[in-house]
C-alpha atoms as a PDB file:
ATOM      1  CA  UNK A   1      68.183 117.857  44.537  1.00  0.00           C
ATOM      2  CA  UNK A   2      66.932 118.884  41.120  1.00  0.00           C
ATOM      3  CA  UNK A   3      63.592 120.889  40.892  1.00  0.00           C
ATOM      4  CA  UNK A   4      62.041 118.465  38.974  1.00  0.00           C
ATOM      5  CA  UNK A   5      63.039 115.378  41.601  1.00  0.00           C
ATOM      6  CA  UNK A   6      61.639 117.785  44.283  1.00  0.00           C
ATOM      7  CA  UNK A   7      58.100 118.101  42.300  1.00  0.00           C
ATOM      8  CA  UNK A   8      57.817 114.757  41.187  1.00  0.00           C
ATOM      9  CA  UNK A   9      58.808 113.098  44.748  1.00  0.00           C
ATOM     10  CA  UNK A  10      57.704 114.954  47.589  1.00  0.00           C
ATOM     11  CA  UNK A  11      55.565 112.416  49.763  1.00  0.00           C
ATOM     12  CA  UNK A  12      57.580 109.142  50.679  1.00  0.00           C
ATOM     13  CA  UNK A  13      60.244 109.419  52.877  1.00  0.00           C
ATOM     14  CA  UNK A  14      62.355 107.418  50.898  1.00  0.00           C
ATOM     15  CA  UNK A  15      62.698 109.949  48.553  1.00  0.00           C
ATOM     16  CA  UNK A  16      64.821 111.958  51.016  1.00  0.00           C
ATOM     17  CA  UNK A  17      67.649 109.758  48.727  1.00  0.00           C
ATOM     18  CA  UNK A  18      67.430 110.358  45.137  1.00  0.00           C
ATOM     19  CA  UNK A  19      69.524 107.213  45.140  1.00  0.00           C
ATOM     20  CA  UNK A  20      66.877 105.612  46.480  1.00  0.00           C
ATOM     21  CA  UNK A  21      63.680 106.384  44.705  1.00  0.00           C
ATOM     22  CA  UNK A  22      65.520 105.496  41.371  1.00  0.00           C
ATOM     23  CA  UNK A  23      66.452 102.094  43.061  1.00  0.00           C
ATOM     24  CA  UNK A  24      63.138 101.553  43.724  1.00  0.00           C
ATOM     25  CA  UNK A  25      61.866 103.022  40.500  1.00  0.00           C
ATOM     26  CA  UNK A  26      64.250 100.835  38.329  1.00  0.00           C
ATOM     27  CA  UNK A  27      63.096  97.437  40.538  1.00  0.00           C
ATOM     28  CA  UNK A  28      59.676  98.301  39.672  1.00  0.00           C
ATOM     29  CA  UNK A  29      60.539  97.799  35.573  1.00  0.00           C
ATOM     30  CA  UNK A  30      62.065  94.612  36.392  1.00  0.00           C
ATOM     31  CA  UNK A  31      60.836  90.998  36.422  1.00  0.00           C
ATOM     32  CA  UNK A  32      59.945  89.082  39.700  1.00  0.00           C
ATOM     33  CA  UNK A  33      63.500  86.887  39.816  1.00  0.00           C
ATOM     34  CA  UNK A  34      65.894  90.087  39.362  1.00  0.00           C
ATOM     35  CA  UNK A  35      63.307  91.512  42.277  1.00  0.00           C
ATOM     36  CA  UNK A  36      64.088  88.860  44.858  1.00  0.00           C
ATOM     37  CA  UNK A  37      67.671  89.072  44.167  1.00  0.00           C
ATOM     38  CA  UNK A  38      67.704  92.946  44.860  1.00  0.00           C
ATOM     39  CA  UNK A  39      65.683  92.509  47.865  1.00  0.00           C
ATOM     40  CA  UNK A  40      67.386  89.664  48.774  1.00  0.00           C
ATOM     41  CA  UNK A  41      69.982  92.322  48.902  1.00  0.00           C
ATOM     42  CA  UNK A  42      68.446  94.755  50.820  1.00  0.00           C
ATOM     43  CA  UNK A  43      67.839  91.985  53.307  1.00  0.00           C
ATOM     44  CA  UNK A  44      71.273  91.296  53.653  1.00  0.00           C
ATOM     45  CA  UNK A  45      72.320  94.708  53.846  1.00  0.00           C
ATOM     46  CA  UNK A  46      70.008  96.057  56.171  1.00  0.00           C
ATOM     47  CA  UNK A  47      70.677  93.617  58.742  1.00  0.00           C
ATOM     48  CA  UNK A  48      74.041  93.962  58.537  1.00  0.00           C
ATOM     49  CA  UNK A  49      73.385  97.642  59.279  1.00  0.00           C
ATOM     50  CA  UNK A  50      70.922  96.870  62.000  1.00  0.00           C
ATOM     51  CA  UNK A  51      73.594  94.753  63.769  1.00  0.00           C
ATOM     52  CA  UNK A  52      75.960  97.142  63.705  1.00  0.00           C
ATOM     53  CA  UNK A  53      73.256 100.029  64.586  1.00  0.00           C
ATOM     54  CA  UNK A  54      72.846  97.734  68.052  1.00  0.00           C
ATOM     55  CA  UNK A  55      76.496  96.936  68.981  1.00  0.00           C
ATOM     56  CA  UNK A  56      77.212 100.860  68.994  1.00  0.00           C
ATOM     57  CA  UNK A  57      73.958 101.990  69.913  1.00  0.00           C
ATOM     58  CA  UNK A  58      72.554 104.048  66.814  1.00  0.00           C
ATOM     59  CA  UNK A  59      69.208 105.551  67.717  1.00  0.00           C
ATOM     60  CA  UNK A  60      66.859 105.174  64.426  1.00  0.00           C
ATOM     61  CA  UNK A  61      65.270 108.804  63.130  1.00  0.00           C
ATOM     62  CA  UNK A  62      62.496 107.377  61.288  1.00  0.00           C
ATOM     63  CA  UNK A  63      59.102 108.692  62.460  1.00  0.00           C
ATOM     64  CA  UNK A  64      56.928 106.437  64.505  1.00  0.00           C
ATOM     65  CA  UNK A  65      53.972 107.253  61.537  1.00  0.00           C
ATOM     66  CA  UNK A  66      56.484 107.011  58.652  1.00  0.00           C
ATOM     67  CA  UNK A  67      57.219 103.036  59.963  1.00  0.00           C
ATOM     68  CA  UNK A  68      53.611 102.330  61.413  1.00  0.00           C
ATOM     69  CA  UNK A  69      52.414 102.749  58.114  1.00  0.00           C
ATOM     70  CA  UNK A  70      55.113 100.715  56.021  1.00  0.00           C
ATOM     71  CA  UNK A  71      54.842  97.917  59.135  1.00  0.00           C
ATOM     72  CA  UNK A  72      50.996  97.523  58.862  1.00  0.00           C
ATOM     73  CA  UNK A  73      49.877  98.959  55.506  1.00  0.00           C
ATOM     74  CA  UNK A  74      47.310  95.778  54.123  1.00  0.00           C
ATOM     75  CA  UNK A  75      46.122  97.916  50.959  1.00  0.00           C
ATOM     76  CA  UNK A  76      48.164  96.822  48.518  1.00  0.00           C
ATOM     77  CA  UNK A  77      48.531  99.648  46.847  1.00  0.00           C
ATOM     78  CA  UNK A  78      52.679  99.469  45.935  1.00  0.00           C
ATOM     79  CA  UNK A  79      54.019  97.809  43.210  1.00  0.00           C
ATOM     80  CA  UNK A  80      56.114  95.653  45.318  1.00  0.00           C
ATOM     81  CA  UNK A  81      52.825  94.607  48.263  1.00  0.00           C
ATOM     82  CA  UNK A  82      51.979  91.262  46.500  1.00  0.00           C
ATOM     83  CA  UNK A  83      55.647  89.878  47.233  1.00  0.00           C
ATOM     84  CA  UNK A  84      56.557  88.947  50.892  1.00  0.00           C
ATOM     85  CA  UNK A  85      59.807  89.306  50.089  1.00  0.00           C
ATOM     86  CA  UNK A  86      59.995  92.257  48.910  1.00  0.00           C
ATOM     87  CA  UNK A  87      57.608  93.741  51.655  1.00  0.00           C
ATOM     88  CA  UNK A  88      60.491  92.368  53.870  1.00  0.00           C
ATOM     89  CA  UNK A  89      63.340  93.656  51.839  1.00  0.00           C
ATOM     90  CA  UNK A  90      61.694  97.556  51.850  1.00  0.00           C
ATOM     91  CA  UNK A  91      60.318  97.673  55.544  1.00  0.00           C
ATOM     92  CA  UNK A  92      64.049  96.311  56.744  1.00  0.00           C
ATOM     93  CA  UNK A  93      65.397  99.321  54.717  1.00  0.00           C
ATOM     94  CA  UNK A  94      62.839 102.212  56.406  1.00  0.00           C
ATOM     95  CA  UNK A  95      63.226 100.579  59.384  1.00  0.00           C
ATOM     96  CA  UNK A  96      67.084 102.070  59.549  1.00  0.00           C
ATOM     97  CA  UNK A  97      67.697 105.573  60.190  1.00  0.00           C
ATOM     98  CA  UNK A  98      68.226 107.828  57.772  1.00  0.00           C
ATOM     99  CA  UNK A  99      72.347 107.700  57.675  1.00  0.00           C
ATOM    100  CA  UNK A 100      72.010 103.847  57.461  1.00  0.00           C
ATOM    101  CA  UNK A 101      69.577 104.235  54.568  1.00  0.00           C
ATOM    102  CA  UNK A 102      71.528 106.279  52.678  1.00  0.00           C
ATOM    103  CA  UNK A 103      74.469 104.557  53.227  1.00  0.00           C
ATOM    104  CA  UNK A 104      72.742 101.606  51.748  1.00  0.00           C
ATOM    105  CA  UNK A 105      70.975 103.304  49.195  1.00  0.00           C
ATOM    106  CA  UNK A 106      75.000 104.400  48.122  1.00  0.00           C
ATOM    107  CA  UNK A 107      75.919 100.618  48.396  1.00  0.00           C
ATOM    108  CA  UNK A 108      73.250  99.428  45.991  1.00  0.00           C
ATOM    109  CA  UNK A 109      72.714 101.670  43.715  1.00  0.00           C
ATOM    110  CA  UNK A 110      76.252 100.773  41.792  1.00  0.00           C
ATOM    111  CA  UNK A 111      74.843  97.430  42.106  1.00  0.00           C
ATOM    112  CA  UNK A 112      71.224  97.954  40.208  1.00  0.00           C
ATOM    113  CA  UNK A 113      72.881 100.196  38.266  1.00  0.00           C
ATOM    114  CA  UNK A 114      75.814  97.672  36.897  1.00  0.00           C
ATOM    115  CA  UNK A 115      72.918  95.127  36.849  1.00  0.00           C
ATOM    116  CA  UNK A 116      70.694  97.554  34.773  1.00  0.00           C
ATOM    117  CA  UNK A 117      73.558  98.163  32.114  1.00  0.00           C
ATOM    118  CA  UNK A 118      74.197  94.186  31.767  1.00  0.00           C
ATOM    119  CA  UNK A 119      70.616  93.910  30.724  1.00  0.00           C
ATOM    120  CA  UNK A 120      70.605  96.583  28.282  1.00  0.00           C
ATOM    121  CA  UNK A 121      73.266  94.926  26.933  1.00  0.00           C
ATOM    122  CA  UNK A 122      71.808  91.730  26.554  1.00  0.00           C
ATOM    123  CA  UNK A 123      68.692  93.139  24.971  1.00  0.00           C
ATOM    124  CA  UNK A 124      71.285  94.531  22.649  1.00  0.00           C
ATOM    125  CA  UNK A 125      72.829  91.428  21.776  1.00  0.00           C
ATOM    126  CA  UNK A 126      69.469  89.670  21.560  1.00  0.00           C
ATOM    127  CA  UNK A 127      70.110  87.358  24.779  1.00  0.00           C
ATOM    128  CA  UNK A 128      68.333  86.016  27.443  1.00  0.00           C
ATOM    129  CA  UNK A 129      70.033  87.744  30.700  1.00  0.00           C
ATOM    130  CA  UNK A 130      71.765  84.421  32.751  1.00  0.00           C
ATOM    131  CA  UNK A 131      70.960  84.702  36.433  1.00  0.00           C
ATOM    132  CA  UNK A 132      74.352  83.297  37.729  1.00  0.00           C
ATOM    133  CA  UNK A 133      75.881  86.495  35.653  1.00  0.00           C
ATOM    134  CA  UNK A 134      73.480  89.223  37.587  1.00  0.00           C
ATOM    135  CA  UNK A 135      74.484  87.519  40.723  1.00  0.00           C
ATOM    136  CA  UNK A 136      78.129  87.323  40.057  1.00  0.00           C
ATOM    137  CA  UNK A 137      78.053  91.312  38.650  1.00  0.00           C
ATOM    138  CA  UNK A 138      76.024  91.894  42.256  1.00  0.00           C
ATOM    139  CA  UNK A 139      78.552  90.038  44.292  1.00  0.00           C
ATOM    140  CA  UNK A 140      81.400  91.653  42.328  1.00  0.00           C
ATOM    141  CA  UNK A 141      80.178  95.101  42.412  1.00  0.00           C
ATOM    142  CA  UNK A 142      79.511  94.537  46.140  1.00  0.00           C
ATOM    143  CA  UNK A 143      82.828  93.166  47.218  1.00  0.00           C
ATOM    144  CA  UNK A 144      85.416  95.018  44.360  1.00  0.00           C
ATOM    145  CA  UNK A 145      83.409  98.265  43.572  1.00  0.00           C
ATOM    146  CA  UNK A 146      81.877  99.403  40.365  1.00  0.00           C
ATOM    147  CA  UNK A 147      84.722  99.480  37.818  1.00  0.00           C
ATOM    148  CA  UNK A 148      85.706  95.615  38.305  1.00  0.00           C
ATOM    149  CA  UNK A 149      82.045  95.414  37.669  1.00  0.00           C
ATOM    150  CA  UNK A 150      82.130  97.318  34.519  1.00  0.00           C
ATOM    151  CA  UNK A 151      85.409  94.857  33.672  1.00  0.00           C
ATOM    152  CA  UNK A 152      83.070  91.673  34.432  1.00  0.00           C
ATOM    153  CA  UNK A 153      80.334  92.723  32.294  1.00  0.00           C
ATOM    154  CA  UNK A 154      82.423  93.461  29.413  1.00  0.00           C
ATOM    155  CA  UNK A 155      84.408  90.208  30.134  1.00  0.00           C
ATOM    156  CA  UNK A 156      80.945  88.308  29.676  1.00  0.00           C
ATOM    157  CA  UNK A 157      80.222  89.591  26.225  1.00  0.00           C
ATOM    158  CA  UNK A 158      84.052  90.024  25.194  1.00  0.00           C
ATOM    159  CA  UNK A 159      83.107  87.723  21.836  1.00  0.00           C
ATOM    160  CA  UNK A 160      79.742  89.015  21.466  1.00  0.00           C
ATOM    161  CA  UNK A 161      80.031  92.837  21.438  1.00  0.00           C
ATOM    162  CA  UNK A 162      81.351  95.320  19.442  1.00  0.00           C
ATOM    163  CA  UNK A 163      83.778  97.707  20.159  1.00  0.00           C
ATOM    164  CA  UNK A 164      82.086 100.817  20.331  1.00  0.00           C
ATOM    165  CA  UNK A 165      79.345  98.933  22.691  1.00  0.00           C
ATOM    166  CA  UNK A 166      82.854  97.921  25.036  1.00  0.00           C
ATOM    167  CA  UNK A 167      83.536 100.971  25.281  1.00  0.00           C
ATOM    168  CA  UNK A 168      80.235 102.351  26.328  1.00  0.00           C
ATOM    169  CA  UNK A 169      80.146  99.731  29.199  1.00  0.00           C
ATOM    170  CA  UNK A 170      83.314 100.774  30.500  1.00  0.00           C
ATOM    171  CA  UNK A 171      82.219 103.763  30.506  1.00  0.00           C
ATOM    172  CA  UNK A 172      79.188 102.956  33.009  1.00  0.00           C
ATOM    173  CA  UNK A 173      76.258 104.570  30.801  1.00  0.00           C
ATOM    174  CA  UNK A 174      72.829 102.692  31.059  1.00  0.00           C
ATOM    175  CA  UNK A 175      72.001 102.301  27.900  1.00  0.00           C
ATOM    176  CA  UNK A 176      74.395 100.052  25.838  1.00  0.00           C
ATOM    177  CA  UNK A 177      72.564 100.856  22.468  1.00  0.00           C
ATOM    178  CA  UNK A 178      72.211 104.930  22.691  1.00  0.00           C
ATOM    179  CA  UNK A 179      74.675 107.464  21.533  1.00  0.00           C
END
């Protein structure tokens, strides 16, 4: 970890996962609907996790305060409190122990990232972002891994963007429009 993560991050226990913190850092900058669809993730994930945790008998590491306080906290003093989905989505995740989270913090970070990178360019192209798309670059990254979702996102705006933008999707960097 960088001395700068470890300063700016040194009270949740998610942020044992630099992974994680900037998944949860870049949902916070996005709207509602691209929310529920990354928590609808998490969801998905997690339980899959869980089950797996329970056929082979996984003992979860996360402290009895650390998920007390996620479970019953009524404050509403995170970003993501006021939706019950997303309340769901993050207290599935530090419910699992802390291989499973980073494991899963691995598996979707591609994902928001890929996702992040198709918006950029659609700010850069002056579009709307289509839903259908985020969930087929999602589903994509999920099941083919990050470079067939690079190839899908730069299949989507194959007439619409320039070469040197192409390029700078393939190459995976987050901003389509910097240098």
């Amino acid at each position: 970890m960088t001395e700068e993560f470890e300063r700016r991050h040194t009270r949740r226990h998610y942020d044992e996962e630099p992974k994680c913190t900037e998944i949860i850092e870049r949902m916070a900058l996005m709207d509602s609907a691209l929310q529920t669809v990354v928590g609808q993730l998490i969801i998905g994930i997690a339980d899959k996790i869980r089950s797996q945790q329970k056929l082979s008998g996984s003992i979860k590491d996360v402290s009895a305060g650390a998920l007390i306080a996620v479970m019953t906290s009524k404050d509403q003093r995170r970003w993501y409190d006021g939706n019950p989905l997303l309340q769901k989505a993050f207290k599935n995740f530090y419910s699992l122990n802390r291989v499973a989270r980073t494991a899963l913090s691995f598996k979707i970070h591609e994902s928001v990232h890929l996702v992040q990178l198709y918006l950029d360019v659609c700010e850069n192209q002056g579009q709307e972002y289509v839903m259908k798309d985020v969930k087929r670059i999602f589903d994509t990254s999920f099941k083919e891994g990050g470079e067939e979702g690079k190839t899908l996102i730069a299949k989507l705006f194959a007439k619409s963007m320039d070469t040197p933008t192409k390029t700078r999707v393939q190459e995976g960097m987050i901003r389509a429009d910097d240098d």
